[in-house]
C-alpha atoms as a PDB file:
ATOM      1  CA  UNK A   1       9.122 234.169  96.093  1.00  0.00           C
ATOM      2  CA  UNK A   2      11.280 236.754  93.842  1.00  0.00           C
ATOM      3  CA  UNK A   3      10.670 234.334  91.014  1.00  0.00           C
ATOM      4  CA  UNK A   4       6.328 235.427  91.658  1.00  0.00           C
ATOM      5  CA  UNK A   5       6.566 238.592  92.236  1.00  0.00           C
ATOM      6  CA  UNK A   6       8.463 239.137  88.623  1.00  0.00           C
ATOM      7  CA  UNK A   7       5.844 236.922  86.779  1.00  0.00           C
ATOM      8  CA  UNK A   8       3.131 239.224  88.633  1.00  0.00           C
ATOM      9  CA  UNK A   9       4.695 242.474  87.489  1.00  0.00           C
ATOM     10  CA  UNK A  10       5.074 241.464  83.981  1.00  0.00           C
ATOM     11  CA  UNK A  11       0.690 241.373  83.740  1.00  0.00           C
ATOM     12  CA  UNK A  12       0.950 244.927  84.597  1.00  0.00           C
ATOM     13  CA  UNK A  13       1.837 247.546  81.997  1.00  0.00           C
ATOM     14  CA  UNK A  14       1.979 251.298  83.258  1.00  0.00           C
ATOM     15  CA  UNK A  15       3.137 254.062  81.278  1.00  0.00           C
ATOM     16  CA  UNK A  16       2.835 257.980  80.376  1.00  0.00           C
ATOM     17  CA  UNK A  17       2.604 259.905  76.900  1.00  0.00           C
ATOM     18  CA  UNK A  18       3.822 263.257  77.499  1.00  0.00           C
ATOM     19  CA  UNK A  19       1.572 266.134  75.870  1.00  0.00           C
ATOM     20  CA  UNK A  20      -1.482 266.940  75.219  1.00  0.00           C
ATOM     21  CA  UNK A  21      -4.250 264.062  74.571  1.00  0.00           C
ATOM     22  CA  UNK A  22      -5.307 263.786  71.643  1.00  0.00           C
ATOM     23  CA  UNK A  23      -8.721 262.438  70.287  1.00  0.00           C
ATOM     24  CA  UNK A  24      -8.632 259.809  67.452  1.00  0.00           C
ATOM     25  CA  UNK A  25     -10.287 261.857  64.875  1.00  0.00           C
ATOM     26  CA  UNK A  26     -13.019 260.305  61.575  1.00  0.00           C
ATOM     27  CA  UNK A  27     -11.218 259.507  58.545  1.00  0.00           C
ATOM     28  CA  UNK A  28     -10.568 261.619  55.879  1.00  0.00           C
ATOM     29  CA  UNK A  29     -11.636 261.191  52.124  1.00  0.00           C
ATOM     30  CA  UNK A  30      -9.964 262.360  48.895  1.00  0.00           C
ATOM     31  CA  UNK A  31     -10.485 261.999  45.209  1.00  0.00           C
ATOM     32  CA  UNK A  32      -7.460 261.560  43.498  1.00  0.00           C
ATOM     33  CA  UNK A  33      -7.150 260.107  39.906  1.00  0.00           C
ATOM     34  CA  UNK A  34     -11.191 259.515  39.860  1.00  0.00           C
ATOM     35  CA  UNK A  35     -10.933 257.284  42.785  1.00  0.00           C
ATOM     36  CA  UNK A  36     -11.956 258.100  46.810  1.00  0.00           C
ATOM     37  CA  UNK A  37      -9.258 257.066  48.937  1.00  0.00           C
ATOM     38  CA  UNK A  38      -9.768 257.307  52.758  1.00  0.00           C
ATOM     39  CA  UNK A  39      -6.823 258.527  55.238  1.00  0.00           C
ATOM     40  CA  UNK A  40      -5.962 259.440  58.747  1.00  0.00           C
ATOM     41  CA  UNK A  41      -5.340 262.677  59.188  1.00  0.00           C
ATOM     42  CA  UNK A  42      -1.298 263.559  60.041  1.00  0.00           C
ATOM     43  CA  UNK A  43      -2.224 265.277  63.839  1.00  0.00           C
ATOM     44  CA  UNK A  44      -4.267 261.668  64.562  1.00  0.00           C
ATOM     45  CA  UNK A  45      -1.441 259.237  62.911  1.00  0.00           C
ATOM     46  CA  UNK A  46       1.293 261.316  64.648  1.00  0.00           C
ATOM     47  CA  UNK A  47      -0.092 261.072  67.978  1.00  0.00           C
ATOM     48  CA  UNK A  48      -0.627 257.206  67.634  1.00  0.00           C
ATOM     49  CA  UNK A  49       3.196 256.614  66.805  1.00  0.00           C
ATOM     50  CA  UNK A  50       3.890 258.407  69.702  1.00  0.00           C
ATOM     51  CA  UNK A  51       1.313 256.384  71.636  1.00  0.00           C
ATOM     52  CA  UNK A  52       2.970 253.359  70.161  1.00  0.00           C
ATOM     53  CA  UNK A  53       6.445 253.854  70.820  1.00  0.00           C
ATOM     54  CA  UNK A  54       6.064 254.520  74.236  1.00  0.00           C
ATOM     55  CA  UNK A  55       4.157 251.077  74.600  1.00  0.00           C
ATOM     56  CA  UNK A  56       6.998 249.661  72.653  1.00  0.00           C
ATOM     57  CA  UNK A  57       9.097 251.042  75.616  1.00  0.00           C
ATOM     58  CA  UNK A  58       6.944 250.035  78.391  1.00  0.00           C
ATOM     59  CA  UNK A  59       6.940 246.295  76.996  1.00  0.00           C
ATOM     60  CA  UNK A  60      10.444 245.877  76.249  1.00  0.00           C
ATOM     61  CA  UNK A  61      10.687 243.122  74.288  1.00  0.00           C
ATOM     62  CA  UNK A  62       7.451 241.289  75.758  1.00  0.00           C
ATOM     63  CA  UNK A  63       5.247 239.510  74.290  1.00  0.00           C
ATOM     64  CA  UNK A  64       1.653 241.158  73.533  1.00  0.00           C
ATOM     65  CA  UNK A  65      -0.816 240.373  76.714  1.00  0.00           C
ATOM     66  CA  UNK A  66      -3.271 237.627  76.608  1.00  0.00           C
ATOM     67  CA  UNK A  67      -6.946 237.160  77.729  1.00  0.00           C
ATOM     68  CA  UNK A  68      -9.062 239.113  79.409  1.00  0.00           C
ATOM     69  CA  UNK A  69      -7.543 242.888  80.204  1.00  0.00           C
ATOM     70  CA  UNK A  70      -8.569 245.883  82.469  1.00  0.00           C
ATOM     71  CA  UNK A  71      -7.432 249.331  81.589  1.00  0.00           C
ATOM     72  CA  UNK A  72      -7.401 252.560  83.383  1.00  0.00           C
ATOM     73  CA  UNK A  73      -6.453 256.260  80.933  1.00  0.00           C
ATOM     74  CA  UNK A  74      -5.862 259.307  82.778  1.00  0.00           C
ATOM     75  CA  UNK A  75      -6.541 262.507  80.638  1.00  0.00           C
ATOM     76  CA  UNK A  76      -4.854 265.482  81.692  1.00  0.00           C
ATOM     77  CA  UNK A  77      -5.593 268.023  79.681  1.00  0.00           C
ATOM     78  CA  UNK A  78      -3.631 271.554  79.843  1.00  0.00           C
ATOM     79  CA  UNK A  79      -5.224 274.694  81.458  1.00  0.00           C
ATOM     80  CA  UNK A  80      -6.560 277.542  79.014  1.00  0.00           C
ATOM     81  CA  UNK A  81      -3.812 280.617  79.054  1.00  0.00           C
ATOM     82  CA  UNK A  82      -6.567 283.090  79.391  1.00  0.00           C
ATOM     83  CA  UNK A  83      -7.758 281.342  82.587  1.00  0.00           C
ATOM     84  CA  UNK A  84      -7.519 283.451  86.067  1.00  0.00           C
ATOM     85  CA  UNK A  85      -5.394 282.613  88.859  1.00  0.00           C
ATOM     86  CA  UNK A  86      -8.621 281.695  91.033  1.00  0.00           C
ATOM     87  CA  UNK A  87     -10.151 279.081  88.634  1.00  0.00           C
ATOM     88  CA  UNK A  88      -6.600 277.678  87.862  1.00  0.00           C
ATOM     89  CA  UNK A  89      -6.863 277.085  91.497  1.00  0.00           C
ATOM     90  CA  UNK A  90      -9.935 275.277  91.159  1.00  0.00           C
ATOM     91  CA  UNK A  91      -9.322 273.291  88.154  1.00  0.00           C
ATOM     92  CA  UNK A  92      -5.841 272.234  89.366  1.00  0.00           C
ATOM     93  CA  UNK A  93      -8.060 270.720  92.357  1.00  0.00           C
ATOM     94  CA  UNK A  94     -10.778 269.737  89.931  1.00  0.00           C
ATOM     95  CA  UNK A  95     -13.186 271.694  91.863  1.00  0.00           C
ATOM     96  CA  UNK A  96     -13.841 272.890  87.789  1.00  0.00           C
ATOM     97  CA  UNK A  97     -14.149 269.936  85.620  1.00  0.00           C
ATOM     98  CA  UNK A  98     -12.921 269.423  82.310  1.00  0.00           C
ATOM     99  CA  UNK A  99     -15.953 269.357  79.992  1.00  0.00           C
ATOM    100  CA  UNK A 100     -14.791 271.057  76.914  1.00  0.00           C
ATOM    101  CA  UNK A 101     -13.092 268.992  73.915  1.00  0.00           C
ATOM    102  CA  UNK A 102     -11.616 266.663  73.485  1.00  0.00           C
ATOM    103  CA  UNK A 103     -14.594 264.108  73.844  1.00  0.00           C
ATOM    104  CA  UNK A 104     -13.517 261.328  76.308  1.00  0.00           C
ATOM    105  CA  UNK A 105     -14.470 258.269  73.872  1.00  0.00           C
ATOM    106  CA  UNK A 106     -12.695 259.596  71.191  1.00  0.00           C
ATOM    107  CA  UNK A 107      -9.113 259.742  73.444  1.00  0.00           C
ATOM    108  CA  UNK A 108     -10.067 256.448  74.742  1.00  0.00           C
ATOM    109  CA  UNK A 109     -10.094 254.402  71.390  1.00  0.00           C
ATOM    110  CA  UNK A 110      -7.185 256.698  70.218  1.00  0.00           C
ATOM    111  CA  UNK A 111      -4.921 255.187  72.820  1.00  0.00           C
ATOM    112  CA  UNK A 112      -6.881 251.810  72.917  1.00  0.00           C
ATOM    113  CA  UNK A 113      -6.125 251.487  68.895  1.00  0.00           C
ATOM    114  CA  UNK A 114      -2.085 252.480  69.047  1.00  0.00           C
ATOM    115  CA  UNK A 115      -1.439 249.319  71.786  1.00  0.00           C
ATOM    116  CA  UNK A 116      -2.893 247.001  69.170  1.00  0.00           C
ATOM    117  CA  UNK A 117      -0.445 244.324  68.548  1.00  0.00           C
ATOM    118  CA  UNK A 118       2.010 245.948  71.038  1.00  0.00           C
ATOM    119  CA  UNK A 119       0.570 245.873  74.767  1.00  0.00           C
ATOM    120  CA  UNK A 120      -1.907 243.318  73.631  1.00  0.00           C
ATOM    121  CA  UNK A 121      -3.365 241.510  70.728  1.00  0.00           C
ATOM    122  CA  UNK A 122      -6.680 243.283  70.043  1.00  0.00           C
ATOM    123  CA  UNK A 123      -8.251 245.745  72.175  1.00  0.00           C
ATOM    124  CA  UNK A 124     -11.582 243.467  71.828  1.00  0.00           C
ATOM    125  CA  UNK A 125      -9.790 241.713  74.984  1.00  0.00           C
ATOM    126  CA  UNK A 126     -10.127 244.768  77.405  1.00  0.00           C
ATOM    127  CA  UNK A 127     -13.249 243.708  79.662  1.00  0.00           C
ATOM    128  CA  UNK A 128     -12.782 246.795  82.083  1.00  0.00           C
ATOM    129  CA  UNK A 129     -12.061 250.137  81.200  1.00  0.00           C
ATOM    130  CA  UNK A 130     -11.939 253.647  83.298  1.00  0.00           C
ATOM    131  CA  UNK A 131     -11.129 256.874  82.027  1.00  0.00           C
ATOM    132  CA  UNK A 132     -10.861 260.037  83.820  1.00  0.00           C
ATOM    133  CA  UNK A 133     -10.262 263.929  82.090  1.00  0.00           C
ATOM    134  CA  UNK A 134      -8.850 266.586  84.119  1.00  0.00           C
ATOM    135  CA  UNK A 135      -7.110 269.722  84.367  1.00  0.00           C
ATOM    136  CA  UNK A 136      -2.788 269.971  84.996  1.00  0.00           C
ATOM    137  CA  UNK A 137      -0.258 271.892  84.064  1.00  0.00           C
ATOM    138  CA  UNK A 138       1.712 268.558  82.753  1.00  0.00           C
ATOM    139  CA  UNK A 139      -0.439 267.673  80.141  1.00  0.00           C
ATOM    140  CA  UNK A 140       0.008 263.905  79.561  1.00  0.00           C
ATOM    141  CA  UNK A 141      -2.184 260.366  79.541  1.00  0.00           C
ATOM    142  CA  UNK A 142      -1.798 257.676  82.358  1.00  0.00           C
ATOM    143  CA  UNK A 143      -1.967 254.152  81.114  1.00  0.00           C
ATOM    144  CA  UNK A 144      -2.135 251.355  83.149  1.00  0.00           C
ATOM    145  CA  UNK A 145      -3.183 247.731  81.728  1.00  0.00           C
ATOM    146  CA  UNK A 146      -3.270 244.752  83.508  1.00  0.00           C
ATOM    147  CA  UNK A 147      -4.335 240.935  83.211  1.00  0.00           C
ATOM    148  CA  UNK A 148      -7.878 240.096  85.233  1.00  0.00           C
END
C-alpha cells in the first residue's frame, strides 16, 4: 500500500514562487550592427529563472511529467500602499477583486513557459488549466500540476 501511495504523489507537483507575479511580457527588438535581434526583456527572463528553479526544487531529480496534465496558478497579487484600511479589508476577503494589471493570460503562459522541460515536457500537454488573481499581503503564485 505505501509502495501506491508514493507512485501517486510523485503525479502531483505543488509548489510556491515567492513575490510578486509577474506577466510574461512581448519581446523586445534591437538593431545592432545593421541587424534586428529580438530579446526578452531582463524583469521577464529574471522572473522565469526564478520560476524555474523552484520547479527544479519541487521535482528533485524527477523526471519531466508525461501525458495529459491539469494545472491550477494562484495569483496573489500585493495590495496598493495607498489603499484604506476598509477596502484592505475587503480585498483581503476578495469582496474587491483584482482587475488591474497584470493581465491573467499573460502570468499564466509566464509560469506555463519556465516548467518547460522541468515539470513536464511541453506545456502543449496541459489539457486543464485554472487560474485565479487575488489580493494578499504575501504576494506569491500557487502551482499545482498533476497527471489526469
Amino acid at each position: 500500500m505505501k509502495r501506491l501511495e508514493k507512485d501517486e504523489k510523485m503525479k502531483k507537483i505543488e509548489f510556491v514562487v515567492q513575490g510578486v507575479p509577474i506577466a510574461k511580457s512581448r519581446p523586445k527588438f534591437a538593431v545592432r550592427g545593421g541587424f534586428a535581434r529580438a530579446y526578452t526583456p531582463k524583469k521577464t527572463a529574471d522572473n522565469a529563472k526564478i520560476i524555474s528553479g523552484e520547479a527544479m526544487v519541487a521535482m528533485v531529480g524527477r523526471k519531466p511529467l508525461e501525458g495529459a496534465l491539469k494545472c491550477v496558478l494562484s495569483f496573489y497579487m500585493p495590495i496598493p500602499k495607498s489603499t484604506s484600511k476598509k477596502d484592505v479589508a475587503k480585498m483581503l476577503s476578495g469582496e474587491i477583486k483584482h482587475v488591474r494589471k497584470i493581465d491573467l493570460d499573460n502570468a499564466e503562459k509566464q509560469v506555463l513557459d519556465a516548467m518547460n522541460e522541468i515539470v513536464y515536457l511541453d506545456d502543449a500537454q496541459i489539457v486543464s488549466l485554472s487560474a485565479t488573481k487575488c489580493y494578499s499581503d504575501n504576494p506569491r503564485t500557487e502551482i499545482i500540476i498533476e497527471e489526469v
